[in-house]
N, C-alpha and C. Protein backbone atom coordinates (compact mmCIF):
# COMPACT_ATOMS: atom_id res chain seq x y z
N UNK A 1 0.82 -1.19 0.00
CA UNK A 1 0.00 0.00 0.00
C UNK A 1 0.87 1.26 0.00
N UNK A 2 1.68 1.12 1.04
CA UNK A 2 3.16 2.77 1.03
C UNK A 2 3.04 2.68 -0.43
N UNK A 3 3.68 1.55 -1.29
CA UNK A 3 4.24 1.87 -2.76
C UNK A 3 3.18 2.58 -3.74
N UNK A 4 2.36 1.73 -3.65
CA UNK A 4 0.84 2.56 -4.23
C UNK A 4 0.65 3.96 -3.81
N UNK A 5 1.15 4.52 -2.68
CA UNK A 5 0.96 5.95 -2.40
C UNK A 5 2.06 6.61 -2.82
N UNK A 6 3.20 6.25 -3.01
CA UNK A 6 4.53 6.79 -3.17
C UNK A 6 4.03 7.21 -4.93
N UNK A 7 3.61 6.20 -5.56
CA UNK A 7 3.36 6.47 -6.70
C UNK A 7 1.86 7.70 -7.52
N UNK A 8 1.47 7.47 -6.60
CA UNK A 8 -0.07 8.66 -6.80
C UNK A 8 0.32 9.61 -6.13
N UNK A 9 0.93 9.85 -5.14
CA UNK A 9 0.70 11.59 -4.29
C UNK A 9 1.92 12.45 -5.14
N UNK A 10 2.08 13.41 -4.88
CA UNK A 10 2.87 14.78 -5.38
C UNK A 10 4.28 14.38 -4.94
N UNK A 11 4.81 15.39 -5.49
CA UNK A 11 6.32 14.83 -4.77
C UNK A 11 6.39 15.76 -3.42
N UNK A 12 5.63 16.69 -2.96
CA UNK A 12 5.72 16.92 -2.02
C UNK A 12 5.38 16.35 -0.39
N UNK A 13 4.82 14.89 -0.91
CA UNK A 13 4.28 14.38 0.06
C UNK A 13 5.17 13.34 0.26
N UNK A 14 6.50 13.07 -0.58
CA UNK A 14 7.35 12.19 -0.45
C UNK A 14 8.04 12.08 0.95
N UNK A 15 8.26 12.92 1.31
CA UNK A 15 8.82 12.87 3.05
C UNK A 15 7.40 11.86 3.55
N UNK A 16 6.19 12.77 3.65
CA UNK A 16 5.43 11.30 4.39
C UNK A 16 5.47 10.12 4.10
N UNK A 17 5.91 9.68 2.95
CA UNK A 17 5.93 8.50 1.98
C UNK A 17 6.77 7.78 3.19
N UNK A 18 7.59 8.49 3.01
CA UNK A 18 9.23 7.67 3.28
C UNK A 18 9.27 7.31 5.00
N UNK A 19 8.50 8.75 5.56
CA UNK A 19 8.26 8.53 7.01
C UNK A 19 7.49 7.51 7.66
N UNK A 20 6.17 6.83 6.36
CA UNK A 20 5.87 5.84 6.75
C UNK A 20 6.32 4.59 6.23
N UNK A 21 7.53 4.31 5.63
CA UNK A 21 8.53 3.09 5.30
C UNK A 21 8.74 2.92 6.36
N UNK A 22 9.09 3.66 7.51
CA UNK A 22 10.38 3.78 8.67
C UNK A 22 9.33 3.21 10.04
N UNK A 23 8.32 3.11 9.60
CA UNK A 23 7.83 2.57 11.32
C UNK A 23 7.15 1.25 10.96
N UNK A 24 7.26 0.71 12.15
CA UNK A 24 6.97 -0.82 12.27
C UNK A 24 6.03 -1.09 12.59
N UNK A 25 4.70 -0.55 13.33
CA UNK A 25 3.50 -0.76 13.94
C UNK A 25 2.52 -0.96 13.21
N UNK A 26 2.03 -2.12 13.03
CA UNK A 26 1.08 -1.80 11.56
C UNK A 26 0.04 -0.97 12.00
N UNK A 27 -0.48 -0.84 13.53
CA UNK A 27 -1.27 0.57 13.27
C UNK A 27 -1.25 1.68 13.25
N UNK A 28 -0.18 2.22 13.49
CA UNK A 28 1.08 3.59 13.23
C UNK A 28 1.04 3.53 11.36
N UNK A 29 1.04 1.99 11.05
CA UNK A 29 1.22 2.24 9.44
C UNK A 29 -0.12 2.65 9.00
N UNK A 30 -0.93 1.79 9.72
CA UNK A 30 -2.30 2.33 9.15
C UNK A 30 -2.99 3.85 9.47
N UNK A 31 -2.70 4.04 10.38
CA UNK A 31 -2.80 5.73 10.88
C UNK A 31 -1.84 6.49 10.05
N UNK A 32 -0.81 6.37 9.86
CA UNK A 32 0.08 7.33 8.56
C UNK A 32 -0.80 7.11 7.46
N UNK A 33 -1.33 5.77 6.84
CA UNK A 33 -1.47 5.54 5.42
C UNK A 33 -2.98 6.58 5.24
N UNK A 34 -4.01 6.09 6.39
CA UNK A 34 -5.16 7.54 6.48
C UNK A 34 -4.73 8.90 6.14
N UNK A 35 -4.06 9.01 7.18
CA UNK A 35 -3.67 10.62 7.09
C UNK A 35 -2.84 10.96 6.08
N UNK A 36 -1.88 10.21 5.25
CA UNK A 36 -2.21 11.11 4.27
C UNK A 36 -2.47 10.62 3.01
N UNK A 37 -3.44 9.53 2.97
CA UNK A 37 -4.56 10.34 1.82
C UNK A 37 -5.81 10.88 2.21
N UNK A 38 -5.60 11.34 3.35
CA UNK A 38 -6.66 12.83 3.95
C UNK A 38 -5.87 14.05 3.13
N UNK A 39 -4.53 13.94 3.42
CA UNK A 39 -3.50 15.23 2.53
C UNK A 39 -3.48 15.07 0.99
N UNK A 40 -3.85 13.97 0.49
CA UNK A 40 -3.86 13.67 -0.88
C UNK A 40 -5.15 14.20 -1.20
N UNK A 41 -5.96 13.72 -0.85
CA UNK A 41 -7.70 14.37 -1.19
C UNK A 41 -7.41 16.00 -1.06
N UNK A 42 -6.59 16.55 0.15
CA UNK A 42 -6.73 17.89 -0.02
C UNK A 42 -5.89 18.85 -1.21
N UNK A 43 -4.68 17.97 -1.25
CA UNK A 43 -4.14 18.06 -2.73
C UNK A 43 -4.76 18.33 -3.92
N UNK A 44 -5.81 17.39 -4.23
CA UNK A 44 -6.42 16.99 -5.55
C UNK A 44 -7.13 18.07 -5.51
N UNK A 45 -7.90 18.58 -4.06
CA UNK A 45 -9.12 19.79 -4.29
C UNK A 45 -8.43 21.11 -4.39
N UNK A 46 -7.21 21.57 -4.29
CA UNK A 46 -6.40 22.22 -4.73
C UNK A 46 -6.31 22.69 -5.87
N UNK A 47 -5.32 21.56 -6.19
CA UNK A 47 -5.04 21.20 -7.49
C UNK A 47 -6.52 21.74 -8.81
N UNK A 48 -7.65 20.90 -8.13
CA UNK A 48 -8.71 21.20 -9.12
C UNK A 48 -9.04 22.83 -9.56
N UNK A 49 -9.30 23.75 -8.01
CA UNK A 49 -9.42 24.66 -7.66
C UNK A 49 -8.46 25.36 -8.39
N UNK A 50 -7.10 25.36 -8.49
CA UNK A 50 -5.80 25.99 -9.56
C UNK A 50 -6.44 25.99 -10.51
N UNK A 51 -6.81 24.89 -11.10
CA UNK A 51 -7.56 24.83 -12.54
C UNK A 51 -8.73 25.04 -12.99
N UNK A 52 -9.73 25.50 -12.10
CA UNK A 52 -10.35 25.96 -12.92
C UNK A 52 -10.91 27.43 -12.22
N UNK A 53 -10.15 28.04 -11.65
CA UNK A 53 -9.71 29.72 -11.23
C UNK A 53 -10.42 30.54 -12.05
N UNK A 54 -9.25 30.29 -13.28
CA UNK A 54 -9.90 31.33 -14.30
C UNK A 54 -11.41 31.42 -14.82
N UNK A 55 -11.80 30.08 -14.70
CA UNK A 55 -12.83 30.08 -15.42
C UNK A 55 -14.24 30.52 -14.21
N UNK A 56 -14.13 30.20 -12.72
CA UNK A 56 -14.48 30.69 -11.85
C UNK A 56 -14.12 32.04 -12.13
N UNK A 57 -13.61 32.87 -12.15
CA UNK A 57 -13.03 34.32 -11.68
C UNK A 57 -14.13 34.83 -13.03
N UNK A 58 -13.93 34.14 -14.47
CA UNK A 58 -15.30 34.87 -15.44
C UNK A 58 -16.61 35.30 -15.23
N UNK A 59 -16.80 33.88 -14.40
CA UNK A 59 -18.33 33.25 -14.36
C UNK A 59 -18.62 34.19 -13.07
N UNK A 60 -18.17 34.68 -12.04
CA UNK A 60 -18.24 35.12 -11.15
C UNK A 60 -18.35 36.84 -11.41
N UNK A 61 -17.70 37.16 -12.02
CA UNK A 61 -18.41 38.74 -11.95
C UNK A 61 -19.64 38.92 -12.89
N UNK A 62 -20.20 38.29 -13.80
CA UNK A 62 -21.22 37.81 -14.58
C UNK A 62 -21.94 37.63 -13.38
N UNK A 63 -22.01 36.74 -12.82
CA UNK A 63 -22.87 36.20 -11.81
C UNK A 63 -23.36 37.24 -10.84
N UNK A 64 -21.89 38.40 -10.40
CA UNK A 64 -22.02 39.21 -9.41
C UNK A 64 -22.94 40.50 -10.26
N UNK A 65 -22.64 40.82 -11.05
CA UNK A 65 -23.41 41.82 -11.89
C UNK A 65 -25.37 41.81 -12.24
N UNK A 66 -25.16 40.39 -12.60
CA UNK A 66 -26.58 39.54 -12.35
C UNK A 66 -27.03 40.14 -11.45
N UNK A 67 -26.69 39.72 -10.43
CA UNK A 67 -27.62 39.27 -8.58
C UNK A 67 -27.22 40.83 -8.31
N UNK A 68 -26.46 41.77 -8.84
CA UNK A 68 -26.85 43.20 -8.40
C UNK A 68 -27.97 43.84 -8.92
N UNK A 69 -27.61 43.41 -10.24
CA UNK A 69 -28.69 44.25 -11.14
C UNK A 69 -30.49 43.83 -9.72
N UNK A 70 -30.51 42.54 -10.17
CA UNK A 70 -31.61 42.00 -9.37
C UNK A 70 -31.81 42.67 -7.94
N UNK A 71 -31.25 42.87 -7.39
CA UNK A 71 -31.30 43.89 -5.89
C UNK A 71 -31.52 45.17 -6.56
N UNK A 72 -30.84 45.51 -7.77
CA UNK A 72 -31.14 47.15 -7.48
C UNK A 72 -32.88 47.34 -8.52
N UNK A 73 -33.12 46.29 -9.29
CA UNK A 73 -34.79 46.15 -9.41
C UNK A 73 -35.48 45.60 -8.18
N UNK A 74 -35.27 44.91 -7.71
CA UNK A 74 -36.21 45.02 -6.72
C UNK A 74 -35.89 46.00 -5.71
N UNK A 75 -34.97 46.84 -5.38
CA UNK A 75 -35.45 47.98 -4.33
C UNK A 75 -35.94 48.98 -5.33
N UNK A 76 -35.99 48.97 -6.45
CA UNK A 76 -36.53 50.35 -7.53
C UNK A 76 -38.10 49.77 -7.32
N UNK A 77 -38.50 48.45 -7.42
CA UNK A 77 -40.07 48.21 -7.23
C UNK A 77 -40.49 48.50 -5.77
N UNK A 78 -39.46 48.34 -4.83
CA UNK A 78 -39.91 49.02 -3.33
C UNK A 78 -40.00 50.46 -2.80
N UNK A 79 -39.51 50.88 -4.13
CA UNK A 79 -39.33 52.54 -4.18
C UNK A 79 -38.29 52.62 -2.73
N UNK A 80 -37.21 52.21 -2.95
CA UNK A 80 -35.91 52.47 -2.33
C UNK A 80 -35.09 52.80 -2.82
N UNK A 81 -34.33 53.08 -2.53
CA UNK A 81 -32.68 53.86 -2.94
C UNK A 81 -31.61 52.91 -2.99
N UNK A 82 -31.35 52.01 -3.98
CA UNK A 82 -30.43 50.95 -3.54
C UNK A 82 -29.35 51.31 -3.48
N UNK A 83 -28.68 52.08 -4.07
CA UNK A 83 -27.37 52.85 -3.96
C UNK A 83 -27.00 54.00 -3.08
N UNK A 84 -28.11 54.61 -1.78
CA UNK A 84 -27.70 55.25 -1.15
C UNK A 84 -26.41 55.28 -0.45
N UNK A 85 -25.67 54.06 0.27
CA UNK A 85 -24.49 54.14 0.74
C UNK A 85 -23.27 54.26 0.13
N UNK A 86 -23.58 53.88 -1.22
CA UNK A 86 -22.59 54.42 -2.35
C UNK A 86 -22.84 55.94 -2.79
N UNK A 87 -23.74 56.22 -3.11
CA UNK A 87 -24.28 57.92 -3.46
C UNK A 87 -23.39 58.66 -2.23
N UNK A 88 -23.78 58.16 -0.63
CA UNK A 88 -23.45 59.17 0.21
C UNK A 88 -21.50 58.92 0.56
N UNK A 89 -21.21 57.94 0.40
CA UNK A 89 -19.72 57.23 0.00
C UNK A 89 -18.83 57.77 -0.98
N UNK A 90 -19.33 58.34 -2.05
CA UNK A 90 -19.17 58.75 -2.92
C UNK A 90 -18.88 60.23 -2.83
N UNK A 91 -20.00 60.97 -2.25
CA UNK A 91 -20.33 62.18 -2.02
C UNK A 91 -19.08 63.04 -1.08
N UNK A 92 -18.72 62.24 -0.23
CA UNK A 92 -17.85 62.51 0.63
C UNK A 92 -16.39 62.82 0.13
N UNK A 93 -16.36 62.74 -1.02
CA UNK A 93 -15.18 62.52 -1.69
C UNK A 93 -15.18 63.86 -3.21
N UNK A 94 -16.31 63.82 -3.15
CA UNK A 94 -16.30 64.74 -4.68
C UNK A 94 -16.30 66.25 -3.35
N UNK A 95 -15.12 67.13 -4.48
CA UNK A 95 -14.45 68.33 -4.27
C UNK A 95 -14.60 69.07 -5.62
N UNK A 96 -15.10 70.23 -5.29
CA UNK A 96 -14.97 70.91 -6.57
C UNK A 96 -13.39 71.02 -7.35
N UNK A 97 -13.47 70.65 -8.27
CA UNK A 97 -12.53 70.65 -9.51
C UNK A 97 -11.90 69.19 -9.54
N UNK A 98 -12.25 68.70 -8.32
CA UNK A 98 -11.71 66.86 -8.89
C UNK A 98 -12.49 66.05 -9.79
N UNK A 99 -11.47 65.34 -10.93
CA UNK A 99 -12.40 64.66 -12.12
C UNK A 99 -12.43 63.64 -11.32
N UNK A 100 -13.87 62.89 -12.32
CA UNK A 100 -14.30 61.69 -11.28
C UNK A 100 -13.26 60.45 -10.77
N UNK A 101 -12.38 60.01 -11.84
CA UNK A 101 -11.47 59.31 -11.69
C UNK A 101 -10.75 59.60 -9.97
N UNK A 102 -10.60 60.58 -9.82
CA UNK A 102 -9.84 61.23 -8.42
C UNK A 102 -10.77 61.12 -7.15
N UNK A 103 -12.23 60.92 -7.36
CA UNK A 103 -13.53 61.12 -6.65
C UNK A 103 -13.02 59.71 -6.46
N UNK A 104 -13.02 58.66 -7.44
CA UNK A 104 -13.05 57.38 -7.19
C UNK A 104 -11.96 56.64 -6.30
N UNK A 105 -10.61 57.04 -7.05
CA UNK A 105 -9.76 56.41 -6.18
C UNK A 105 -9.62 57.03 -4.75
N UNK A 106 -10.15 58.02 -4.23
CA UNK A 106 -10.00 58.78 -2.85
C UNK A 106 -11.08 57.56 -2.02
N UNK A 107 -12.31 57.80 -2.73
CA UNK A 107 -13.07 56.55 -2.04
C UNK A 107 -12.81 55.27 -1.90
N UNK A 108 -11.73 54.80 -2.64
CA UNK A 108 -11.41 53.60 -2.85
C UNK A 108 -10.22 53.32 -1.62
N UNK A 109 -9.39 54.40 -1.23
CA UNK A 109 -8.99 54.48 -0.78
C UNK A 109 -9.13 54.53 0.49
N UNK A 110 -9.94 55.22 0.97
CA UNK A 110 -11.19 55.53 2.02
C UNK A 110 -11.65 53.60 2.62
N UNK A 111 -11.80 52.89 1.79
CA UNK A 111 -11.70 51.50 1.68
C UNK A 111 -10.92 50.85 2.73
N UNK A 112 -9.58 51.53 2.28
CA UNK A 112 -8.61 50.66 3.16
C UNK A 112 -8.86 50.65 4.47
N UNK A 113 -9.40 51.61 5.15
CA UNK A 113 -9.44 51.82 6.64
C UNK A 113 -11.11 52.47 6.75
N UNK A 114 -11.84 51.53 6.45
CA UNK A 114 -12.99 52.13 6.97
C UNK A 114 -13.74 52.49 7.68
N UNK A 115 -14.64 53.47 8.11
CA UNK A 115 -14.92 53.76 9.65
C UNK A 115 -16.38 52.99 9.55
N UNK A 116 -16.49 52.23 10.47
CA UNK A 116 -17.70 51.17 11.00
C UNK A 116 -18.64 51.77 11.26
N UNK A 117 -18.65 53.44 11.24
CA UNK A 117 -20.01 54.01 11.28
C UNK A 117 -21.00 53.94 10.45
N UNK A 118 -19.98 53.90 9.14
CA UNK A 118 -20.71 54.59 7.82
C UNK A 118 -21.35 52.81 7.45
N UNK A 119 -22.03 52.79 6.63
CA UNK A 119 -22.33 51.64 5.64
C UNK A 119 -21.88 51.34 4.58
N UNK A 120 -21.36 50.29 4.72
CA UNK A 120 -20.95 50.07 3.53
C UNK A 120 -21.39 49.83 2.17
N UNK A 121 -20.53 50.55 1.44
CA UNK A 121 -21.05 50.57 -0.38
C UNK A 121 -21.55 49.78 -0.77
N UNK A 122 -22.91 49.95 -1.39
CA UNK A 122 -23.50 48.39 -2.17
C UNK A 122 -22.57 48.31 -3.33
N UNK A 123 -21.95 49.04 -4.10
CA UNK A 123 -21.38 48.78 -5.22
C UNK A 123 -20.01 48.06 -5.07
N UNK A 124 -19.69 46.96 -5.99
CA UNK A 124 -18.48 45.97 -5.88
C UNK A 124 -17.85 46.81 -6.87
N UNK A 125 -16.52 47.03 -6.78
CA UNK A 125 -15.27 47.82 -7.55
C UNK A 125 -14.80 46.50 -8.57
N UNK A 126 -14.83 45.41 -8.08
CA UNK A 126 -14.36 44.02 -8.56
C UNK A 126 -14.96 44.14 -9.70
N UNK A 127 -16.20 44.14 -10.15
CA UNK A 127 -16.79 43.44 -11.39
C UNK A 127 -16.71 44.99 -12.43
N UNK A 128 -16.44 46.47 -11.94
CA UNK A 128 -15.97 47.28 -12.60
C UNK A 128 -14.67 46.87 -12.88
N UNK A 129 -13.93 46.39 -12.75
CA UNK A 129 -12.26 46.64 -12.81
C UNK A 129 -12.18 45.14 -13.63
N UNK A 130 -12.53 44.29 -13.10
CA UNK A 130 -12.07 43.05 -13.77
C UNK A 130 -12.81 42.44 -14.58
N UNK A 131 -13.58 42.81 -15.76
CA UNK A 131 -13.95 42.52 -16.46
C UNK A 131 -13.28 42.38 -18.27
């Protein structure tokens, strides 16, 4: 069974490989041989996750743009303001003679350290930028 694992896991798991050559207990062997293909399974979901990133990272601001649009129709049918904490977020930042670009990154900036009073922006910067 070790050899069968030596041959399927990564080469990074070769130290455990080898660590369980070295003990004699067959239930020490059998408790190593569990644990790691508990580390192998977490490998593989990794591994999967690496691969298909990109195609997650597409599907996901699509998705996020979707499910906004949908919040900001249904608070327009509740006759709400869905963008108030962005409007007033926003607001805080526009100075006479700054172009918007400058409005934006000040708020964006404003981001980094935000004060827990205010509410936070319904608007995601993510699905503007990375599209």
């Amino acid at each position: 069974m070790i050899e069968i694992l030596s041959r399927l896991c990564c080469p990074s798991r070769d130290p455990d490989v080898h660590a369980l050559r070295e003990l004699r207990s067959g239930s020490k062997i059998f408790r190593g041989i569990l644990d790691t293909i508990d580390k192998m399974k977490m490998d593989m979901a990794n591994f999967i996750v690496m691969q298909c990133r990109p195609a997650i990272i597409k599907q996901c601001v699509h998705y996020e743009r979707t499910k906004f649009a949908e919040f900001l129709e249904l608070e327009y049918r509740m006759n709400a303001d869905g963008l108030k904490a962005t409007r007033l977020w926003l607001l805080r930042h526009k100075v006479e003679g700054r172009d918007t670009w400058t409005v934006i990154a000040k708020a964006l900036g404003e981001l980094l350290d935000y004060n827990t009073d205010s509410p936070w922006p319904e608007v995601s910067f993510c699905s503007l930028f990375f599209d």
